[in-house]
C-alpha atoms as a PDB file:
ATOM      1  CA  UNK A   1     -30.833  -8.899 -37.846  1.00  0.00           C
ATOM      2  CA  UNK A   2     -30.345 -10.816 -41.224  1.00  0.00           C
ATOM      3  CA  UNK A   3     -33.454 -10.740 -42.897  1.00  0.00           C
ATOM      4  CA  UNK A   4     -32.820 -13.146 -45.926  1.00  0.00           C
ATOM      5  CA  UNK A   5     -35.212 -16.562 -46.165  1.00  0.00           C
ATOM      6  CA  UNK A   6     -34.191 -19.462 -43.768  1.00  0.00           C
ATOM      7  CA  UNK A   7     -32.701 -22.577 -45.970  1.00  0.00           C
ATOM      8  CA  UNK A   8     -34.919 -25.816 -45.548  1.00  0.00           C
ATOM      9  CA  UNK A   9     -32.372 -28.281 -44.402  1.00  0.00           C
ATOM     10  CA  UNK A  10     -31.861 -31.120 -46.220  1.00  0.00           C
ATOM     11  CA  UNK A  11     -30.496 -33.114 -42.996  1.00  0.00           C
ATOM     12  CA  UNK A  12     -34.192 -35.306 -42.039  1.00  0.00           C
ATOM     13  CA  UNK A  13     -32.622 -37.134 -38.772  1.00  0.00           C
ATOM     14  CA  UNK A  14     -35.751 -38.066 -36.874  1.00  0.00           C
ATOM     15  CA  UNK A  15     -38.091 -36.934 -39.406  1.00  0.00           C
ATOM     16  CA  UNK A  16     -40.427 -39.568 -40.295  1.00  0.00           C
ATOM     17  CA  UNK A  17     -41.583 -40.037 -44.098  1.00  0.00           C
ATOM     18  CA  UNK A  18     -45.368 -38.963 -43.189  1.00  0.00           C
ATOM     19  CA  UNK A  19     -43.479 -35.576 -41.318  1.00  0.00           C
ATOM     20  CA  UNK A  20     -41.565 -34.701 -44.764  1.00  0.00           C
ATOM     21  CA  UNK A  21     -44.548 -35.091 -47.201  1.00  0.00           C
ATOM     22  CA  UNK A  22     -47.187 -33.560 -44.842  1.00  0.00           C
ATOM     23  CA  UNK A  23     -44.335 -30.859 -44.162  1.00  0.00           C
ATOM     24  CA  UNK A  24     -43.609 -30.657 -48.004  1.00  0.00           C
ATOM     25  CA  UNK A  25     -47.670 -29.804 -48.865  1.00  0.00           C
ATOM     26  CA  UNK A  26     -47.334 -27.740 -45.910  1.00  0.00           C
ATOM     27  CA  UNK A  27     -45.068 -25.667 -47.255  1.00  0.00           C
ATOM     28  CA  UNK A  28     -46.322 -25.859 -51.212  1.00  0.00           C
ATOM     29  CA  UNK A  29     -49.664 -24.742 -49.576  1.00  0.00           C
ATOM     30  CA  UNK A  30     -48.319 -21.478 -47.938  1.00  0.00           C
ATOM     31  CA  UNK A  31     -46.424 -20.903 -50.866  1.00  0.00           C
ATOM     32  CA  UNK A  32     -49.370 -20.927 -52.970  1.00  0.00           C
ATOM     33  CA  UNK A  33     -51.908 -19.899 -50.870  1.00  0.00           C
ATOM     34  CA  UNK A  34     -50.428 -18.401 -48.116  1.00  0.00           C
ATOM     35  CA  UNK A  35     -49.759 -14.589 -46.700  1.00  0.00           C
ATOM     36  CA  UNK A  36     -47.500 -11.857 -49.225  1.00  0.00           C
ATOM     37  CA  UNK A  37     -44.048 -11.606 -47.885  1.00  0.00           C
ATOM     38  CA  UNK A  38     -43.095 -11.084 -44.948  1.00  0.00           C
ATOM     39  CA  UNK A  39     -40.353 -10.257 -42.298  1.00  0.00           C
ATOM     40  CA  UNK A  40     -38.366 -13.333 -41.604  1.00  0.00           C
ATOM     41  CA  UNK A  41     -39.364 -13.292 -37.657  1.00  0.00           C
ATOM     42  CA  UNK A  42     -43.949 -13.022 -38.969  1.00  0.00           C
ATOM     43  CA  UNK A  43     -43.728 -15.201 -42.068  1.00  0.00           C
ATOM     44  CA  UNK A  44     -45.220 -18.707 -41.293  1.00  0.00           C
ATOM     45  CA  UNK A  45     -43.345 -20.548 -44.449  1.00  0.00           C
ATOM     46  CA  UNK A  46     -40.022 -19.255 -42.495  1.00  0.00           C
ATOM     47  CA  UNK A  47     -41.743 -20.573 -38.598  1.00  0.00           C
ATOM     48  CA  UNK A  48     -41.869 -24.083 -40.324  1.00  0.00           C
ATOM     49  CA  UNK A  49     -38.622 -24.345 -41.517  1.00  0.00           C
ATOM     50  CA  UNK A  50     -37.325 -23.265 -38.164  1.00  0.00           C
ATOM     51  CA  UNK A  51     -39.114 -25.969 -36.538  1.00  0.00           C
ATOM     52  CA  UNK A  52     -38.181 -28.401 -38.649  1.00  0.00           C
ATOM     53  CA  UNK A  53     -34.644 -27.249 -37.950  1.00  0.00           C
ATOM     54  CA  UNK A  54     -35.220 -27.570 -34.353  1.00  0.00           C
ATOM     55  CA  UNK A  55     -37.138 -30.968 -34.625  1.00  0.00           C
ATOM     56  CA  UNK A  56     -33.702 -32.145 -36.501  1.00  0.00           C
ATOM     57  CA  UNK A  57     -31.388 -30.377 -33.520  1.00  0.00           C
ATOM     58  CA  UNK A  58     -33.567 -32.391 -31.115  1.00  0.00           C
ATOM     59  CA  UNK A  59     -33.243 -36.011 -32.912  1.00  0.00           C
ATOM     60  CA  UNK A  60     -29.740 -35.153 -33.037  1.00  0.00           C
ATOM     61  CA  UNK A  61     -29.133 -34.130 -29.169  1.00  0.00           C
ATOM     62  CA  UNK A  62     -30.968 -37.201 -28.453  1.00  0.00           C
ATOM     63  CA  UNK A  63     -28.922 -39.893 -30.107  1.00  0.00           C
ATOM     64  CA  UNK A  64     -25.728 -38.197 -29.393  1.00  0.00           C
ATOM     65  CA  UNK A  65     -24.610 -36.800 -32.346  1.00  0.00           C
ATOM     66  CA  UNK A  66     -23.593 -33.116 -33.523  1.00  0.00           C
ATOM     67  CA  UNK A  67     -25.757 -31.292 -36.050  1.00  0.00           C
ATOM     68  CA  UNK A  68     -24.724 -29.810 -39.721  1.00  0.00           C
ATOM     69  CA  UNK A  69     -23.974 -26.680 -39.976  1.00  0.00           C
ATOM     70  CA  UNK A  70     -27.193 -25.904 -41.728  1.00  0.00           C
ATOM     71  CA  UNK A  71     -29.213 -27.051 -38.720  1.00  0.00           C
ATOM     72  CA  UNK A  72     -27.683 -24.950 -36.347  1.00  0.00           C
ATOM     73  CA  UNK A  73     -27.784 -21.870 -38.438  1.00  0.00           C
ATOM     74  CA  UNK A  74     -31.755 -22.119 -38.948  1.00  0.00           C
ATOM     75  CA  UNK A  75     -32.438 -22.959 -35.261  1.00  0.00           C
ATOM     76  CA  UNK A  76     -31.139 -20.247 -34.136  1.00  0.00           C
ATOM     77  CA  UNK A  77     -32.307 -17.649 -36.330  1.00  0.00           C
ATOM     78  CA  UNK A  78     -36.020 -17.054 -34.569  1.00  0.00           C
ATOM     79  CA  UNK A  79     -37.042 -18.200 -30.881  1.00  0.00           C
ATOM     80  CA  UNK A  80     -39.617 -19.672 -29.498  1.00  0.00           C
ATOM     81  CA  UNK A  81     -42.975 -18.111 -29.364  1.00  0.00           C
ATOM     82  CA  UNK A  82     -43.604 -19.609 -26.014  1.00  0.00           C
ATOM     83  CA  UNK A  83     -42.637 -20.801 -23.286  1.00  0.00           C
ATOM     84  CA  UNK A  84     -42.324 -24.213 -23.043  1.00  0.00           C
ATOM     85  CA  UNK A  85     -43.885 -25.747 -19.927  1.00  0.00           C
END
């Protein structure tokens, strides 16, 4: 499995402004503050990015319209950690 860092995708279809900057401390925090690094599948800086990714996929599947490239790649890079009901 590839274990280099999932991009943050710069595509924000769906994303509200509140989301980003919430997401953006988010991130700074775990960066900062968060756990030493980790595999790509345990670290929670890389679990955000993948569900941004899939937040994005899902705007996009809902109006119609095909993802970038980008998207794709980071949403399918981990899976779930449940089962969604």
């Amino acid at each position: 499995m590839d274990e280099s860092p999932l991009p943050i995708i710069t595509d924000t279809t769906g994303l509200s402004i509140g989301y980003r900057i919430l997401w953006r401390l988010k991130y700074l925090g775990l960066s900062i503050f968060g756990p030493a690094e980790r595999r790509v599948e345990a670290s929670p800086r890389e679990r955000i990015k993948w569900d941004r990714a899939m937040k994005v996929k899902a705007a996009h599947e809902a109006a119609g319209t095909q993802p970038d490239e980008q998207t794709l790649y980071t949403a399918s890079r981990l899976e779930p950690r449940r089962r969604q009901q």
